[in-house]
Protein backbone atom coordinates (compact mmCIF):
# COMPACT_ATOMS: atom_id res chain seq x y z
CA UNK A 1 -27.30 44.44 4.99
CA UNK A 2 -29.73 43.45 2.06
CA UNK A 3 -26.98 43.46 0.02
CA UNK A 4 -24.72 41.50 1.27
CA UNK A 5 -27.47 39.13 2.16
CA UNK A 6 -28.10 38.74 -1.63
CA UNK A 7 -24.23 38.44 -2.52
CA UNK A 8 -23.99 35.52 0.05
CA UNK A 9 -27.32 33.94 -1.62
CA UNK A 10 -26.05 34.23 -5.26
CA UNK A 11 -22.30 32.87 -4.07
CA UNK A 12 -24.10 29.95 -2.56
CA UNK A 13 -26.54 28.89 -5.38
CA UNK A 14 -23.49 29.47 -7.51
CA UNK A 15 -21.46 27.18 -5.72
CA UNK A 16 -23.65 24.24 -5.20
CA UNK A 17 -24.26 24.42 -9.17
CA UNK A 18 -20.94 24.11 -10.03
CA UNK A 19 -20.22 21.17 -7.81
CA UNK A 20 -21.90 18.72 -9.65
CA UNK A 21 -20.39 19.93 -12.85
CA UNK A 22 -16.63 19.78 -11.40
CA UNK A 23 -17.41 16.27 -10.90
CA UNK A 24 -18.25 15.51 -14.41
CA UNK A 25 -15.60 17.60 -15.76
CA UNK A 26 -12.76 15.56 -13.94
CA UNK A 27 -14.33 12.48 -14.88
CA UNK A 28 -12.34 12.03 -17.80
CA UNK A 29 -8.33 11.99 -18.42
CA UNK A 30 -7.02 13.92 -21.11
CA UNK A 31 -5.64 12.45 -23.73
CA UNK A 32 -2.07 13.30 -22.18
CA UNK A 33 -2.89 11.74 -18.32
CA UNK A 34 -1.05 8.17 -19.53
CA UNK A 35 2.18 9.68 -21.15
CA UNK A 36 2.19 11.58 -17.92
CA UNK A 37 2.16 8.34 -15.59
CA UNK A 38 -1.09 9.11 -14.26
CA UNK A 39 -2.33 5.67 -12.66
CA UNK A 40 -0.06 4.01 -14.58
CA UNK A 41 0.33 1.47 -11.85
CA UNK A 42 -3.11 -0.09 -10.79
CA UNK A 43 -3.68 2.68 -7.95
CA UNK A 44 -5.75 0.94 -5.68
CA UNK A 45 -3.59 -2.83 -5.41
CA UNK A 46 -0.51 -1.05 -5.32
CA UNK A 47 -1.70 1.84 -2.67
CA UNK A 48 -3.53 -0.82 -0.83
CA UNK A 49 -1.12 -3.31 -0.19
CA UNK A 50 1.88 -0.97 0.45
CA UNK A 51 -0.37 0.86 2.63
CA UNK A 52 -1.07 -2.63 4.51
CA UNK A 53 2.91 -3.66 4.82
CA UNK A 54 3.49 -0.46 6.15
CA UNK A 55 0.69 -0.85 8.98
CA UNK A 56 2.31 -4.14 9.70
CA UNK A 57 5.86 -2.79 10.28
CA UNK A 58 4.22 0.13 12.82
CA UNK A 59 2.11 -2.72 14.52
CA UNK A 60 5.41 -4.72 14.81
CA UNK A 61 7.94 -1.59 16.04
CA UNK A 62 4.90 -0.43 18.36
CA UNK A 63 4.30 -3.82 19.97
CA UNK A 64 8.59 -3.64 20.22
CA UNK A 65 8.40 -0.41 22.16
CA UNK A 66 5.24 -1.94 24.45
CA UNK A 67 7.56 -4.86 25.59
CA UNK A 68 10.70 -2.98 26.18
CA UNK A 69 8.28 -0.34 28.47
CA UNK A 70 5.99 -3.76 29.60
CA UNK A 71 8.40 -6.95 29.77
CA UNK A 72 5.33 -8.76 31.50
CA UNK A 73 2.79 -7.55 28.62
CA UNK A 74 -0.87 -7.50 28.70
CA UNK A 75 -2.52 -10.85 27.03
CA UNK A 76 -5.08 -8.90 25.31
CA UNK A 77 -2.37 -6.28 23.67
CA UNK A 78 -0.09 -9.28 22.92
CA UNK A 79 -3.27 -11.14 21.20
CA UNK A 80 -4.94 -7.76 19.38
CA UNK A 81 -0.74 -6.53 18.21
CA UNK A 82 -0.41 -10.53 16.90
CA UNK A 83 -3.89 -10.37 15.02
CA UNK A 84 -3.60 -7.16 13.34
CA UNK A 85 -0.17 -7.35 12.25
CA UNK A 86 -1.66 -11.31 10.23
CA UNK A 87 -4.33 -9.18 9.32
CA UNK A 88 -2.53 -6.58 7.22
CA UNK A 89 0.02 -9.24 6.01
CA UNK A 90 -3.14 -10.94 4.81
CA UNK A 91 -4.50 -7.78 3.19
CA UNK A 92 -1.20 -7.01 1.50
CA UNK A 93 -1.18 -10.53 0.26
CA UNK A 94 -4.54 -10.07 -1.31
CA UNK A 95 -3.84 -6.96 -2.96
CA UNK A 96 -0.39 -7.94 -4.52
CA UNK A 97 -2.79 -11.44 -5.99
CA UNK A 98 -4.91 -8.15 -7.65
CA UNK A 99 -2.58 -6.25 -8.74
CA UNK A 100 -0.42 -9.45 -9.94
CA UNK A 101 -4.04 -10.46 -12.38
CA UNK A 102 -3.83 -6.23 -13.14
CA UNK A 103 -0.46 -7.07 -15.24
CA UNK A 104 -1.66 -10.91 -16.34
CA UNK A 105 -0.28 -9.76 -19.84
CA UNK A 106 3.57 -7.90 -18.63
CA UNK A 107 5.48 -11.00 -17.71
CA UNK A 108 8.22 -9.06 -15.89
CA UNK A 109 5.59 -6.97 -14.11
CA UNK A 110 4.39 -10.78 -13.09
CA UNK A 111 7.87 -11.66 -11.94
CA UNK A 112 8.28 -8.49 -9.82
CA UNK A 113 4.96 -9.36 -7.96
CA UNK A 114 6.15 -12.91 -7.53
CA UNK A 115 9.48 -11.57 -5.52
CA UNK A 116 6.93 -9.69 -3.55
CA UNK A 117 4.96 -12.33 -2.57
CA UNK A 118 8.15 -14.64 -1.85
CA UNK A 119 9.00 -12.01 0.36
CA UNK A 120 6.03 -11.59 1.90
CA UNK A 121 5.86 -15.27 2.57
CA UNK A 122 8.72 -14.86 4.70
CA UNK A 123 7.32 -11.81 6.71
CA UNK A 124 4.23 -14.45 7.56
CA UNK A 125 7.00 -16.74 8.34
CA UNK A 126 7.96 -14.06 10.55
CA UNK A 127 4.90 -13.56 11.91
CA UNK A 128 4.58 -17.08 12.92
CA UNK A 129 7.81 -17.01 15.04
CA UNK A 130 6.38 -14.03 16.87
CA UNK A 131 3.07 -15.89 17.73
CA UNK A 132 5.02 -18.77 18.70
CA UNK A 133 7.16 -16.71 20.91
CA UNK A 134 4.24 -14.69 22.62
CA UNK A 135 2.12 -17.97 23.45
CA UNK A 136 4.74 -19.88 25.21
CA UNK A 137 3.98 -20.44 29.14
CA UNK A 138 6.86 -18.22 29.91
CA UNK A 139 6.94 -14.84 28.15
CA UNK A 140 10.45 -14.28 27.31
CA UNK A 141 10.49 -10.36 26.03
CA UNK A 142 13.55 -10.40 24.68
CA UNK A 143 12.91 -13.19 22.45
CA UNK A 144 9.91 -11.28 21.42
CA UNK A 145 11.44 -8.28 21.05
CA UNK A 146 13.76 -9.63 18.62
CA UNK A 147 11.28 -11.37 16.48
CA UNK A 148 9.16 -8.09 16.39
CA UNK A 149 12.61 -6.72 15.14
CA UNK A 150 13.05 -9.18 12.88
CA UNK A 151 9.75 -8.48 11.69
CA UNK A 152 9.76 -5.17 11.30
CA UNK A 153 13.00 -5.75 8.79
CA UNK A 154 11.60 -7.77 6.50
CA UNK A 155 9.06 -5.26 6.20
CA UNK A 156 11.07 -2.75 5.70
CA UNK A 157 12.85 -4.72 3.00
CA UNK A 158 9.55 -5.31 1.23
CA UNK A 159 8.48 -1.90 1.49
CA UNK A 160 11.74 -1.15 -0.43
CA UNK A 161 10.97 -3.76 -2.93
CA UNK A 162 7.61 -3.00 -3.41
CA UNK A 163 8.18 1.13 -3.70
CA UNK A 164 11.32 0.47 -6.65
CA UNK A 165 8.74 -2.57 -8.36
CA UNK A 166 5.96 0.38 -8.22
CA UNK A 167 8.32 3.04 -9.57
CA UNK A 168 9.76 1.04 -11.94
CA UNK A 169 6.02 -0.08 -13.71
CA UNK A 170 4.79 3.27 -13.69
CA UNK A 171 7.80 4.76 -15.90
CA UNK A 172 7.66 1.49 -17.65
CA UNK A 173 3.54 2.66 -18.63
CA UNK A 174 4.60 6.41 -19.03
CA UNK A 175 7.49 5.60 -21.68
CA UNK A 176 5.02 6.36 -25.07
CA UNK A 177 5.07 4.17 -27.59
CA UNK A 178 7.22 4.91 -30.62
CA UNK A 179 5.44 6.26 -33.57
CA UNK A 180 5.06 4.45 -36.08
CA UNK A 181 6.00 5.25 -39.78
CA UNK A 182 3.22 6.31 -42.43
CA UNK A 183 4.05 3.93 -45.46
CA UNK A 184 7.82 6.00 -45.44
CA UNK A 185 10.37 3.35 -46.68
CA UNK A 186 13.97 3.60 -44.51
């Protein structure tokens, strides 16, 4: 019993000391990590606003499958499913602005974020149409269904966009520079 006591003590100690050192020691990339496309791409802009497109599509195909099982729909769902799905376009449009100053100096990175954001603008578009048809006097739910369809489109056609623009940069900062000659004449 004593001994197993005093295993369990020294595998504790031993294990809260190395904790703060496994922090330290994955601080730092290797001087590999880059030629290896690790966050090559911005990670938290381009994580963040993918992440927030996506949330936007499942708030729009959700509020779809509420009005085909509710044609006469809750006004508080309708309200909190319209808010949240501006919300995360919102986000998304914030994080593509961050991630669009992250590659200032990569002009056809720039250009790639630009197509984003046009398309994004047109999800809000979207999103308008579906606010506009939720807060007329009568609720028509097939209307709304087909704007939340609509909706949900676009966003998948942006998520497409956005995943090939995010693939593309990172192999674009994993490709290593060619060396360059020491003083050799061709």
């Amino acid at each position: 019993m004593y001994m197993n006591r005093r295993i369990l003590v020294t595998l504790t100690v031993a294990t809260l000391m190395a904790l703060p050192v496994g922090h330290v020691a994955f601080a730092q990339k290797d001087a590999t990590s880059k030629a290896r496309g690790e966050h090559s791409v911005p990670f938290w802009s381009s994580k963040a606003s993918s992440r927030r497109i996506t949330h936007a599509r499942d708030y729009a195909r959700d509020f779809h499958g509420y009005i085909v099982a509710n044609p006469k729909p809750n006004p508080a769902v309708v309200k909190e499913a319209t808010t949240e799905i501006g919300h995360n376009l919102a986000e998304a449009q914030k994080h593509l602005s961050q991630l669009k100053k992250d590659f200032a100096d990569d002009k056809e990175a720039v250009a790639g974020i630009e197509a984003l954001e046009k398309q994004l603008a047109a999800a809000f578009e979207q999103h308008k149409m579906l606010g506009a048809c939720c807060e007329k006097a009568t609720f028509d739910a097939i209307e709304t269904m087909e704007c939340c369809s609509d909706l949900a489109t676009q966003l998948d056609k942006l998520l497409l966009s956005h995943d090939e623009l995010m693939r593309k940069l990172a192999r674009k900062a994993a490709t290593p520079a060619p060396a360059a000659t020491k003083g050799k004449a061709p």
